[in-house]
Protein backbone atom coordinates (compact mmCIF):
# COMPACT_ATOMS: atom_id res chain seq x y z
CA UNK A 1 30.02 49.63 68.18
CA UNK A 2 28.43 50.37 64.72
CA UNK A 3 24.60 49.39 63.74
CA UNK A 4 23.25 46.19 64.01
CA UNK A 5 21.84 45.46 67.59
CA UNK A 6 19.06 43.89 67.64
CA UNK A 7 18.60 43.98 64.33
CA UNK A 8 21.62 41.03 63.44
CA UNK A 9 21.03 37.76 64.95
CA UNK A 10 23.84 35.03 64.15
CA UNK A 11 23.10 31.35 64.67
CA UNK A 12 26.54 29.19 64.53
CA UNK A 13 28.77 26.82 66.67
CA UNK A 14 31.55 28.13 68.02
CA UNK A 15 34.26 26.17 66.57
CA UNK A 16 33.18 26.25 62.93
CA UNK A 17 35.83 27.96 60.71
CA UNK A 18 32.69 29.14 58.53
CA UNK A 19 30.87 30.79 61.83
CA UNK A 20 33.80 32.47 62.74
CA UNK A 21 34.49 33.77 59.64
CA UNK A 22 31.53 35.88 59.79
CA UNK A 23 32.17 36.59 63.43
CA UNK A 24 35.46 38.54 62.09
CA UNK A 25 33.50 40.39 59.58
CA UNK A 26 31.38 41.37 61.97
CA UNK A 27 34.09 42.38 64.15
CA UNK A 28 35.69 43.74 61.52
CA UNK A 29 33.07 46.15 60.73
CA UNK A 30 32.36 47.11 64.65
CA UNK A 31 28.78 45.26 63.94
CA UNK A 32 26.72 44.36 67.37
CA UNK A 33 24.74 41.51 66.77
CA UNK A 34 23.14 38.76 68.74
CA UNK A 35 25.38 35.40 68.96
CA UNK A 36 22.99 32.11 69.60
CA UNK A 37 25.12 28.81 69.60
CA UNK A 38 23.18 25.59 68.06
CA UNK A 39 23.28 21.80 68.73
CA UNK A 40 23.74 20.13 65.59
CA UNK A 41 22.82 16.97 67.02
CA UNK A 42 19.56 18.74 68.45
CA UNK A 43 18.79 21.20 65.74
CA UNK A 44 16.92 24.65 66.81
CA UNK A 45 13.51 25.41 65.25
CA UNK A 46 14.62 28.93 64.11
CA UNK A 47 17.81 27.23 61.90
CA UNK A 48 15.45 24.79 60.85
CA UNK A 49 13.11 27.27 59.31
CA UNK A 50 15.95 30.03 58.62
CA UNK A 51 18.11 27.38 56.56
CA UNK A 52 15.47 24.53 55.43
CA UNK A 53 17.30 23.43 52.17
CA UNK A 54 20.41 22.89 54.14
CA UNK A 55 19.76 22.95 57.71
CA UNK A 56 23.41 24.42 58.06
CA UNK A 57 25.12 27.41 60.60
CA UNK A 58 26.19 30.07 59.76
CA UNK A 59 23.01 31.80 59.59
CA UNK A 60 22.37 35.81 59.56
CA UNK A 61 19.23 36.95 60.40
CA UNK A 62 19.24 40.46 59.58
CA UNK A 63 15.39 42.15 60.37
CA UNK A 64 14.28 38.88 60.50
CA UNK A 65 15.18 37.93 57.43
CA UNK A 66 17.64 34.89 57.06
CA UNK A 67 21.13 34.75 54.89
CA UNK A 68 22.84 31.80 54.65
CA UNK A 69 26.40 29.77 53.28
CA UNK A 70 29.29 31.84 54.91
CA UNK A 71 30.94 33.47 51.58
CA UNK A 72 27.60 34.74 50.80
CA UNK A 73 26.58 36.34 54.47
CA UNK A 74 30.20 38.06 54.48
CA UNK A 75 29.67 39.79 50.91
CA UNK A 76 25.90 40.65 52.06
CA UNK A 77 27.76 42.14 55.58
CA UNK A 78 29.65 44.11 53.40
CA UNK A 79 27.02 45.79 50.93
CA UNK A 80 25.00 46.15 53.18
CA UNK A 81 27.19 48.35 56.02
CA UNK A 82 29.48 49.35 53.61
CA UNK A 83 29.89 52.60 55.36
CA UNK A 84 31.06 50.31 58.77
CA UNK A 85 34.28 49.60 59.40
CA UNK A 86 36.91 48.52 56.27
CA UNK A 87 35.46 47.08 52.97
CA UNK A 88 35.94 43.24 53.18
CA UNK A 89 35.99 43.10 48.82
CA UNK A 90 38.14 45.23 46.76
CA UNK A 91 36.30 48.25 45.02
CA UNK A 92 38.14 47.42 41.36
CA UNK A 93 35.70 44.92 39.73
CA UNK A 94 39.13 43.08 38.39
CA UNK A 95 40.45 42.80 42.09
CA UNK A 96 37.03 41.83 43.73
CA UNK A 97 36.60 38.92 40.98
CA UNK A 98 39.94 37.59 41.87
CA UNK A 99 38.98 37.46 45.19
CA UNK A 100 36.19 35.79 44.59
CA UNK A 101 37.97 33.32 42.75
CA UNK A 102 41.10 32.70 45.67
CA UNK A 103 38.18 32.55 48.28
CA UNK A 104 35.88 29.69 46.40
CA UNK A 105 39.37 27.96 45.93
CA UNK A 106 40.02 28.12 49.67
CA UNK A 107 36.46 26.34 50.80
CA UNK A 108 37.18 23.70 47.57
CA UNK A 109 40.94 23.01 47.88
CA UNK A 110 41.16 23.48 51.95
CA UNK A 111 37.97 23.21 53.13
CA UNK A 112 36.82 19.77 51.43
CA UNK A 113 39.72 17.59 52.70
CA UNK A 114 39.23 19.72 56.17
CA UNK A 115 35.55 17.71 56.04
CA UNK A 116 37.23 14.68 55.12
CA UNK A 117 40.03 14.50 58.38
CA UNK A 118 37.38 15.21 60.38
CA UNK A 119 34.68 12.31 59.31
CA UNK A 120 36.86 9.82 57.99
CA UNK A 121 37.67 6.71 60.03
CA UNK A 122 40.45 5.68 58.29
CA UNK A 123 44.08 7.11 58.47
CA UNK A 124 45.46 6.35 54.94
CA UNK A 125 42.19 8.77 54.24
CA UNK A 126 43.01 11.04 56.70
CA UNK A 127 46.85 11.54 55.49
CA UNK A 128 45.77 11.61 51.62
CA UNK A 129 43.64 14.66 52.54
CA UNK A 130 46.44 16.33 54.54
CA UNK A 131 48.25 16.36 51.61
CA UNK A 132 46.07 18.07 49.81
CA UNK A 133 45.58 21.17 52.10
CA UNK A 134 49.25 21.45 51.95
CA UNK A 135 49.56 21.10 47.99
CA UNK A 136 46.47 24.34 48.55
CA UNK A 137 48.84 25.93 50.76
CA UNK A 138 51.06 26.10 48.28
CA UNK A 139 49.21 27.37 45.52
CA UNK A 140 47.83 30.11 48.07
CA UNK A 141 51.72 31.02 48.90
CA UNK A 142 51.86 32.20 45.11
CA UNK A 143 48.87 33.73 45.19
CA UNK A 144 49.22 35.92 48.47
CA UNK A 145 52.73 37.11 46.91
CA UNK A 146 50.80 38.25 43.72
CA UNK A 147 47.89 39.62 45.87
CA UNK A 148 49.72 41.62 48.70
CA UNK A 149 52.29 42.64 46.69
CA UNK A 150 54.31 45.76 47.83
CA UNK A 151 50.77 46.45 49.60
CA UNK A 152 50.93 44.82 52.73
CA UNK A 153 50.97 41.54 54.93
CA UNK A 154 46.84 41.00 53.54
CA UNK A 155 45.72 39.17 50.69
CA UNK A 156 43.84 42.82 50.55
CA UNK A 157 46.52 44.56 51.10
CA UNK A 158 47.38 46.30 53.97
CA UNK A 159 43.94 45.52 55.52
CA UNK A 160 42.17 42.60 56.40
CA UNK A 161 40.26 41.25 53.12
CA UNK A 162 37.76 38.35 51.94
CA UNK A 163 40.39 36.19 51.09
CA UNK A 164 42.13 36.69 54.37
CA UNK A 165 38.48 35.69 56.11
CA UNK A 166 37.88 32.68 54.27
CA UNK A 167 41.30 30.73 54.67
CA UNK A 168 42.02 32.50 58.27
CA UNK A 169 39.14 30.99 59.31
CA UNK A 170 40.97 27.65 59.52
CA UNK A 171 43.75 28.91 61.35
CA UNK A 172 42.65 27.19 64.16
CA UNK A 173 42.07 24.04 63.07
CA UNK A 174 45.27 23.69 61.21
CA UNK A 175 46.86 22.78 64.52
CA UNK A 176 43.79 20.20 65.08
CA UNK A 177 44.85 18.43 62.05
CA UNK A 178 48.17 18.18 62.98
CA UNK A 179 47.28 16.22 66.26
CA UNK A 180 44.83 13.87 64.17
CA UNK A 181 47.72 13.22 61.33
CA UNK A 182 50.90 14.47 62.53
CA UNK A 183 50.89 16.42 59.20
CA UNK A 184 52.06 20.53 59.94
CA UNK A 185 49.73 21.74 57.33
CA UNK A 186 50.98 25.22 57.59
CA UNK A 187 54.72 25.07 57.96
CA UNK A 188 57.08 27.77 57.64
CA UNK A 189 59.37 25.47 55.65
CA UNK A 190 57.12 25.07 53.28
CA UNK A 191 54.98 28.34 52.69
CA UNK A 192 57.02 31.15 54.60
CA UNK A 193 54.58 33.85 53.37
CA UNK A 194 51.60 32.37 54.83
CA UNK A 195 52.62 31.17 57.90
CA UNK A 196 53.82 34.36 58.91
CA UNK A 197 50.15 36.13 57.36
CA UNK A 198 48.77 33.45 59.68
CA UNK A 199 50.30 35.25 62.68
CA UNK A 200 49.60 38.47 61.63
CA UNK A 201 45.92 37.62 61.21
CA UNK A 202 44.95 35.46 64.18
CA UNK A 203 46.93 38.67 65.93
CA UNK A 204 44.31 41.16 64.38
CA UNK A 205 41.80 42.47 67.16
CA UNK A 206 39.07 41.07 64.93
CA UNK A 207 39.93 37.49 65.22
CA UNK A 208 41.28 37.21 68.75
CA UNK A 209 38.89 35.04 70.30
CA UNK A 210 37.17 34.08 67.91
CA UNK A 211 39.33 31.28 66.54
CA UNK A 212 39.33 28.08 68.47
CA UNK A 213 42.50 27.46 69.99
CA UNK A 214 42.07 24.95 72.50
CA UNK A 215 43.18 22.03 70.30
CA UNK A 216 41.97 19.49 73.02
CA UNK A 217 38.50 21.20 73.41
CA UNK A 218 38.14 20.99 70.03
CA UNK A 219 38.78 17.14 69.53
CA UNK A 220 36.63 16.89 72.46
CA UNK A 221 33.70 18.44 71.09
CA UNK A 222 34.72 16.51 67.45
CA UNK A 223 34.32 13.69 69.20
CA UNK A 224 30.53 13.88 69.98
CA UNK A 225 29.50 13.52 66.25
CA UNK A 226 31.83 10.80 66.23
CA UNK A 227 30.19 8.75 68.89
């Protein structure tokens, strides 16, 4: 393992797309760091005073000093150990600010309705917000063909980059929301490009176990903010 040690603390829950995004990174850059899993519904005084304005995992604590939001604590990984492991963001500025752009997409146009199957009691709700993940989807399958291109099976390329993070980060849960709507989010039908990315990335070494895949466990543990 690279740096990091005791000097890299991560506060999450294990199941949170936006946690485990930043567990890849970390993996992805050989990074030891400390994991310490959080009750939400019993809130720990160091996430209290590491996050105050939103009281939120993930949170990197790096020398004691807190980052938070997920997007941010990945592009902070990689300046910061940017000799570690693979850059996460492309080096041309013009690459890196498309990135940017697909990534802040994928936590809008995926990750919004992902909030909304999981909170809303309704079905009809539910459903309408299904459909929008897979109308995402299928902007994203353009975009992945215009970002890989003759590169690789990445939105980076050949390697494992920031887009790839952010939207393989709900991998997992894509099979969640199928139980809860009956809607196949990602389906090779539909977006043959991604699904088969989708295998290739919850096959890297970076994100095997780290993705939840224990669809049960998951609505399980769902269920407790529920109740």
């Amino acid at each position: 393992m690279a740096t990091g040690g005791d000097d890299l603390k991560l506060l999450g829950v294990w199941d949170s797309p936006y946690v485990n995004r930043v567990q890849i990174v970390l993996n992805l850059k050989g990074l030891s760091y400390e994991y310490v899993e959080e009750d939400l519904l019993n809130k720990s005084e160091l996430l209290l005073s590491s996050n105050p304005m939103h009281k939120k995992v993930p949170v990197l604590i790096h020398g004691g000093k807190p980052v938070c939001e997920s997007q941010v604590i990945v592009q902070y990984l990689d300046e910061v150990f940017a000799g570690a492991g693979p850059s996460i963001l492309p080096a041309d500025p013009y690459e890196r600010a498309t990135a940017r752009f697909w990534a802040a997409f994928v936590d809008d146009k995926v990750g919004s309705p992902w909030y909304t199957i999981l909170f809303a009691r309704e079905a009809e709700k539910k459903a309408e917000a299904a459909a929008l993940i897979v109308a995402a989807l299928e902007t994203l399958e353009g975009a992945f063909r215009d970002c890989s291109g003759e590169r690789g099976g990445y939105f980076g390329g050949d390697g494992v980059g920031f887009v790839d993070v952010v939207l393989g980060s709900y991998l997992g849960w894509f099979k969640v929301i199928e139980k809860m709507t009956g809607v196949r989010v990602l389906d090779a039908a539909r977006t043959p490009l991604l699904a088969a990315w989708g295998e290739r990335f919850a096959a890297a070494d970076a994100a095997k176990g780290v993705l939840p895949d224990d669809v049960d466990k998951v609505l399980e543990f769902l269920q407790t903010f529920l109740d």
